[in-house]
Structures are given as C-alpha cells and as structure tokens.
C-alpha atoms as a PDB file:
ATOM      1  CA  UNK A   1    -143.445  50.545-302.406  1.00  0.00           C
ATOM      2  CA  UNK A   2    -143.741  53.999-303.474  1.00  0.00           C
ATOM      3  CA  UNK A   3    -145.755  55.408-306.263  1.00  0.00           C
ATOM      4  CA  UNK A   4    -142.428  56.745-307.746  1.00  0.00           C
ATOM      5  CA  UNK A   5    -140.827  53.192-307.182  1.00  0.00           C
ATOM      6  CA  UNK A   6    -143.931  51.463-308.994  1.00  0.00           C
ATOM      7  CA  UNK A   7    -143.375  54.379-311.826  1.00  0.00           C
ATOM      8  CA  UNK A   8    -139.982  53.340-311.974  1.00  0.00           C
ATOM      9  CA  UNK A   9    -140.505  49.460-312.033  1.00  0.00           C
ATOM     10  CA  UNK A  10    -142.942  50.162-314.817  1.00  0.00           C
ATOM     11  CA  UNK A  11    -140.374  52.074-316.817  1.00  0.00           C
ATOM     12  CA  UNK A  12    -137.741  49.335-316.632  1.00  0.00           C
ATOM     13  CA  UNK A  13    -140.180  46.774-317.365  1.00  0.00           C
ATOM     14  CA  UNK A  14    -140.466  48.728-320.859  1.00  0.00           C
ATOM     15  CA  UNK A  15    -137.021  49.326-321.481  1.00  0.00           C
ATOM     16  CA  UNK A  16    -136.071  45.686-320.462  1.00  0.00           C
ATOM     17  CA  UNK A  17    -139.047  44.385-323.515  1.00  0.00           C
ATOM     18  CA  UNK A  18    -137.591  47.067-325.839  1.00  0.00           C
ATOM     19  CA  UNK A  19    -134.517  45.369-325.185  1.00  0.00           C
ATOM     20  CA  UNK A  20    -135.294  42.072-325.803  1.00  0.00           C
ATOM     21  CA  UNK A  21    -137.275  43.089-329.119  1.00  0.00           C
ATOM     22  CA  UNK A  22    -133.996  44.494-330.523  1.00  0.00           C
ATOM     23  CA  UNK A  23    -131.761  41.680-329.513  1.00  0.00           C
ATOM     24  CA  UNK A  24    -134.595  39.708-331.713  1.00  0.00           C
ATOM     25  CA  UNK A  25    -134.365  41.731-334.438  1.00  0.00           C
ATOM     26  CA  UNK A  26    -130.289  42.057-334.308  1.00  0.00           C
ATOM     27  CA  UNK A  27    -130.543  38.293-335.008  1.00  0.00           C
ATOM     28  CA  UNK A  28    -133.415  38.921-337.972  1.00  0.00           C
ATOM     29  CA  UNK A  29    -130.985  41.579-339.074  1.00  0.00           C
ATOM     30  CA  UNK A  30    -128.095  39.241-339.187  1.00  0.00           C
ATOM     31  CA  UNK A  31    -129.912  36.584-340.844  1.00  0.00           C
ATOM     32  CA  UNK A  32    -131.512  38.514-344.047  1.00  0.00           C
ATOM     33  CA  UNK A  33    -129.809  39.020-347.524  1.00  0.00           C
ATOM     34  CA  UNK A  34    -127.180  41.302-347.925  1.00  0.00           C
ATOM     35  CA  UNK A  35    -129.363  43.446-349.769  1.00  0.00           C
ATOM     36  CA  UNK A  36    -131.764  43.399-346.597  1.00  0.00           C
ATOM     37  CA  UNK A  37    -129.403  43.307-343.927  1.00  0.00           C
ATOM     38  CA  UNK A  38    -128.278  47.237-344.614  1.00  0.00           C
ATOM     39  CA  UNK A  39    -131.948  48.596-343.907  1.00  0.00           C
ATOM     40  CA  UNK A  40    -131.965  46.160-340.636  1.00  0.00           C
ATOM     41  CA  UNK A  41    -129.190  47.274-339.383  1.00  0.00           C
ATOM     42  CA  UNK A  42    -130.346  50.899-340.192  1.00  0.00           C
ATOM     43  CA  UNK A  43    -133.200  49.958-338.282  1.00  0.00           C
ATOM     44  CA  UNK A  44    -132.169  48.563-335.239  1.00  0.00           C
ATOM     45  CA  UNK A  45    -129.847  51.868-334.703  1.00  0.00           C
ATOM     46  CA  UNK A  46    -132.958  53.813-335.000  1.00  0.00           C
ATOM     47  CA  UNK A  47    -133.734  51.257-332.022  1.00  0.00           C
ATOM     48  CA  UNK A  48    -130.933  51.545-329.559  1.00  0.00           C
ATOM     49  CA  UNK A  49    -130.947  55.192-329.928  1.00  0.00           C
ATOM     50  CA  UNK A  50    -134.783  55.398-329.006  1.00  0.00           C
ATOM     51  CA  UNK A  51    -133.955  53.121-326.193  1.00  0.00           C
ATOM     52  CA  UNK A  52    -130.654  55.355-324.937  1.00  0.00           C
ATOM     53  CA  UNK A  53    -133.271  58.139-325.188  1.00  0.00           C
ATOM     54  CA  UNK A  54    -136.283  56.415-322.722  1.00  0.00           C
ATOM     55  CA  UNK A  55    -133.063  55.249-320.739  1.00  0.00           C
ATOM     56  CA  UNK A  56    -132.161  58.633-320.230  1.00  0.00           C
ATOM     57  CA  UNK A  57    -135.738  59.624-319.269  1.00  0.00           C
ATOM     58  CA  UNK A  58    -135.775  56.403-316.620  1.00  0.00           C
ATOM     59  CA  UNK A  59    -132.570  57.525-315.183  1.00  0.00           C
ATOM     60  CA  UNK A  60    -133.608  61.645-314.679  1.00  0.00           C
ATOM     61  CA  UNK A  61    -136.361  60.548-313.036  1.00  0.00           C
ATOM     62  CA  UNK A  62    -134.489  58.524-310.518  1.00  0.00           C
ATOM     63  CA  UNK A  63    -132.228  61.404-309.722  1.00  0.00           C
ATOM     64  CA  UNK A  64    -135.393  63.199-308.498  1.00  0.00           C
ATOM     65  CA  UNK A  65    -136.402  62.892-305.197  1.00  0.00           C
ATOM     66  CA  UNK A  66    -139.480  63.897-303.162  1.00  0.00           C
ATOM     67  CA  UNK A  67    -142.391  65.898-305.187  1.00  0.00           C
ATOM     68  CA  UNK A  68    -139.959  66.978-307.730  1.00  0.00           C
ATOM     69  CA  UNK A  69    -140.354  63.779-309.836  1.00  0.00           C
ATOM     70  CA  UNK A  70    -144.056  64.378-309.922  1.00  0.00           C
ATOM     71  CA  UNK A  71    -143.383  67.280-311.741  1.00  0.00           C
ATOM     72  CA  UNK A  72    -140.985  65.602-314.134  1.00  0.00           C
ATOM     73  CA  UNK A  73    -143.266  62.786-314.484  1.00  0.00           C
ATOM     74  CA  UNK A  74    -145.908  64.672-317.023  1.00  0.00           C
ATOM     75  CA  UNK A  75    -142.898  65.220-318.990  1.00  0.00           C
ATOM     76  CA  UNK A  76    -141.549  62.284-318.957  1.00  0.00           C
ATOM     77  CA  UNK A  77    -144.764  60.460-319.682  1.00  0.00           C
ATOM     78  CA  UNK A  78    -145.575  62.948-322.753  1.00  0.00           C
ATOM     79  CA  UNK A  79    -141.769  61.571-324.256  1.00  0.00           C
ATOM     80  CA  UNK A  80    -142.102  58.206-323.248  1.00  0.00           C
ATOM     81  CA  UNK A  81    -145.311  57.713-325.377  1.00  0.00           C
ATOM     82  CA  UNK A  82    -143.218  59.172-327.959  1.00  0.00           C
ATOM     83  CA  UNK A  83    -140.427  56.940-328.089  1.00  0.00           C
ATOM     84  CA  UNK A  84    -142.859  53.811-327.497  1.00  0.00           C
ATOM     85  CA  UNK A  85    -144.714  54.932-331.156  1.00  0.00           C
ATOM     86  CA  UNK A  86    -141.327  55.798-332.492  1.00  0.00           C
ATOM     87  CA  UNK A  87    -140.303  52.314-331.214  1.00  0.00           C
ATOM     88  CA  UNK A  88    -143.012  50.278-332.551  1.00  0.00           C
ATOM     89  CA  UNK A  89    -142.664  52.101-335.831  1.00  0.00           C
ATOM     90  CA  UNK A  90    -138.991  51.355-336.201  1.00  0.00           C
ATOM     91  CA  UNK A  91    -140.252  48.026-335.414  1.00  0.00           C
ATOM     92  CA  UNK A  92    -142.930  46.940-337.612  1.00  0.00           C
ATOM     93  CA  UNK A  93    -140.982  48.208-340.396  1.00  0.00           C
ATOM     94  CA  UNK A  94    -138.804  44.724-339.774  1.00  0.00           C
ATOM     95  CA  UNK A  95    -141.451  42.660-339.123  1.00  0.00           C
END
C-alpha cells in the first residue's frame, strides 16, 4: 500500500466516525424537547456541512496523482485539523 493510499484510508476512517457521531446525534436531536430539538438540529447542519467540507478535501486528494498530492497534502492536513476542532466543537455543544 502506498503512503498516499494509507493517507487516504486514514481520511475515510475519520469521515466514516464523523459519520456515525452525527447519525447519533440526529437520533439525540430527534428525541429532545421541542424547545431543544431546534438548536440540535441547528447543530447537526453545522455537522454535515463540516463533513461535506473534509469530504471534499478526501476526494481532491484522490484526484491527485504522483507527487502532486504531497503537495496538496500540507494543505489538506492544515484544513482537516480545522474541521476536526470545528467538528468536535459542534459536537460537545450536544453532548
């Protein structure tokens, strides 16, 4: 496997948790009081937009081929730890 394949696989891995983490607080968001349920909902957009965003990232980089995604890969990891803190910010905030 390549280092850009293990990069990759590492990437999904993410996205696929980040996933699962908003499907469990969907069903928080569902659950709550009405007066609650607004704010989760709120919330869990935030969500799905950060993870369209680090989907986006994953995606560019597989378009890349040879050295080129090692170029794109400092840029990619600088936004990537952005949208994980954005993420787990969103995130505690329904916990």
């Amino acid at each position: 496997m390549s280092m850009k394949e293990a990069y990759e696989q590492k990437m999904q891995a993410q996205l696929d948790e980040w996933s699962a983490e908003i499907d469990k607080l969907k069903a928080k968001a569902d659950s709550a009081k009405t007066d609650a349920q607004l704010n989760y909902h709120k919330q869990v957009e935030e969500l799905l937009s950060i993870r369209k965003a680090a989907a986006n990232k994953l995606s560019q980089l597989k378009n890349e081929s040879g050295d080129a995604w090692e170029e794109l890969k400092a840029g990619i990891d600088d936004a990537w730890d952005s949208l994980a803190d954005a993420f787990k910010s969103a995130a505690s905030k329904m916990k």
